[in-house]
Protein backbone atom coordinates (compact mmCIF):
# COMPACT_ATOMS: atom_id res chain seq x y z
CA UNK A 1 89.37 85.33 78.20
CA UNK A 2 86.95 87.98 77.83
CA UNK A 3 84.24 88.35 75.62
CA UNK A 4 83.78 91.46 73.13
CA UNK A 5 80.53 92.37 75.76
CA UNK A 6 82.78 91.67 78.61
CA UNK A 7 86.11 93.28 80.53
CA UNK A 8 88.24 92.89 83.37
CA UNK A 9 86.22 95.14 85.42
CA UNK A 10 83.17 93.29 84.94
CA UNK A 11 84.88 91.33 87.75
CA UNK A 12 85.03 93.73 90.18
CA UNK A 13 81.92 95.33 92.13
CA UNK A 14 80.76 98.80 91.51
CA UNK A 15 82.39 99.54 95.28
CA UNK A 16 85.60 98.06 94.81
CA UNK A 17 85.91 100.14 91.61
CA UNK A 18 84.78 103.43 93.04
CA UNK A 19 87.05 102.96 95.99
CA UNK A 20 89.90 102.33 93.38
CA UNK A 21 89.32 105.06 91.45
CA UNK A 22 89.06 107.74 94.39
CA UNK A 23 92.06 106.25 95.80
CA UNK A 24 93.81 106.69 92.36
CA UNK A 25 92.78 110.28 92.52
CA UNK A 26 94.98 110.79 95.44
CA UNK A 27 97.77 109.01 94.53
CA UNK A 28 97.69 110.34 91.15
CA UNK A 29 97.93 114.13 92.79
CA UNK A 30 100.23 113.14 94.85
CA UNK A 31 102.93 112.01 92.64
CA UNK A 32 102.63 114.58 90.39
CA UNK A 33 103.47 117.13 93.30
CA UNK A 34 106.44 114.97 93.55
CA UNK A 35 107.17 115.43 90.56
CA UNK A 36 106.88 118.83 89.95
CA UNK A 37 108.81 119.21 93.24
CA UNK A 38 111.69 117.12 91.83
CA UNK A 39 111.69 119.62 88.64
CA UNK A 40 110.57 116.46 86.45
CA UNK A 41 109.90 116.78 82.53
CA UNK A 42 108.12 114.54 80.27
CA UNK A 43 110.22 112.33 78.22
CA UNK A 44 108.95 113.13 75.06
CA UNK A 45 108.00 117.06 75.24
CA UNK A 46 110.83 118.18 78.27
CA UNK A 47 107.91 120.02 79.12
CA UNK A 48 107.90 120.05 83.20
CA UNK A 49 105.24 118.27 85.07
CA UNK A 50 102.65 119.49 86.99
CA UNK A 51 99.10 118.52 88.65
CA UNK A 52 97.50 118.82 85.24
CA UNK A 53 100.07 116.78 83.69
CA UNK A 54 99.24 113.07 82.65
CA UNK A 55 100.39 110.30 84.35
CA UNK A 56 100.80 107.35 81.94
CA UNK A 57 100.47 104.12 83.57
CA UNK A 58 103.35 101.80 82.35
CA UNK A 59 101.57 98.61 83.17
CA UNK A 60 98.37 99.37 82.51
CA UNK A 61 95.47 100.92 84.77
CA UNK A 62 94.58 97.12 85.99
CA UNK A 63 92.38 97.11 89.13
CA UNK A 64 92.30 93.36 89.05
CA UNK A 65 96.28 92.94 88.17
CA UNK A 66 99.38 93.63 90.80
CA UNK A 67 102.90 93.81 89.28
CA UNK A 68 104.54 91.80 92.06
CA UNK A 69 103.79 89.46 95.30
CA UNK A 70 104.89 92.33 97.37
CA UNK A 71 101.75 94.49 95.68
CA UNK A 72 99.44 91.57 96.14
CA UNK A 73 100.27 91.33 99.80
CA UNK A 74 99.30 95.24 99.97
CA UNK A 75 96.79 94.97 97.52
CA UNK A 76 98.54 97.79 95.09
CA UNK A 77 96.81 97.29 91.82
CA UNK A 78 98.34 98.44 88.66
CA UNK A 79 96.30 101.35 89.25
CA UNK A 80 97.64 103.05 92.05
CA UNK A 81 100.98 101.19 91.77
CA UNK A 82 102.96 104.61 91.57
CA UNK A 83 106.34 102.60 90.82
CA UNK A 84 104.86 101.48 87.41
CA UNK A 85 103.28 105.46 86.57
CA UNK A 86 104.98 107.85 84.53
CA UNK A 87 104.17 111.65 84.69
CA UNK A 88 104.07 113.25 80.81
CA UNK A 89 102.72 116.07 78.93
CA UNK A 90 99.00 115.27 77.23
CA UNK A 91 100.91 115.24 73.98
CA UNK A 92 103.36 112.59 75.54
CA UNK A 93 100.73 110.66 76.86
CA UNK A 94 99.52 110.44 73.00
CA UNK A 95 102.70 109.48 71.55
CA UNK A 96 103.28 106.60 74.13
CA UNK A 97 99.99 105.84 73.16
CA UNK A 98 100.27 105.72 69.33
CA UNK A 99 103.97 104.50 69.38
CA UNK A 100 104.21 101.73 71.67
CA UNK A 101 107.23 100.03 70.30
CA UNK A 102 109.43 103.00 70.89
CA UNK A 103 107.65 103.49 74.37
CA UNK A 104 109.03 99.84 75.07
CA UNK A 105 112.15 100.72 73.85
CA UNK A 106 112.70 103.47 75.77
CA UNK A 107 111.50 102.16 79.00
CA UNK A 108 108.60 104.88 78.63
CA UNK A 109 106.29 101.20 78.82
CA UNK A 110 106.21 98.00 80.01
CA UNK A 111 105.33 94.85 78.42
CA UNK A 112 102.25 93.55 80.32
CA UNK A 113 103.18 89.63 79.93
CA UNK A 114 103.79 87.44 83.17
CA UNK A 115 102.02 89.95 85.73
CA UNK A 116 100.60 88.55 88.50
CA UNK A 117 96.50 88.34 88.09
């Protein structure tokens, strides 16, 4: 476990994490052209998605955490894991946030337990 002074990313070098987060930049973009090609809406609002939509990680933004084997063997962090993002409206992205028991239930989240450090 961590201490209060402490994270996860206090793990990871300050390349690893810029690399990460550039790379999540692209993928982010990315998938939210797909979406907006594929006429998506958010969940919550129905409002349709766009680049400057959110995308609401379901897992957790992890750099140091995969979901599966298969994403270890790639090395797909939670992070740029697209399977495990969700593309929502900012005030979406704010109720997932503040209601996390009815983001569970409707699959809007994912528990975090049992993923593979």
């Amino acid at each position: 476990m961590y201490t209060k002074e402490q994270s996860a990313h206090s793990k990871v070098g300050p390349t690893r994490r810029e690399e990460m987060e550039e790379l999540y930049r692209e993928v982010r973009l990315y998938f939210l052209k797909m979406c907006y090609r594929a006429g998506l809406r958010c969940p919550y609002t129905f409002a349709p998605i766009d680049i400057h939509s959110d995308v609401h990680h379901k897992r957790g933004r992890s750099i140091t955490t995969y979901a599966d084997e298969w994403a270890r063997e790639m090395d797909v962090p939670l992070l740029i894991d697209p399977r495990h993002f969700l593309g929502v409206s900012r005030r979406g992205h704010e109720y997932i946030e503040t209601h996390p028991e009815i983001a569970y239930k409707k699959g809007w989240s994912e528990k975090r337990i049992a993923l593979n450090k």
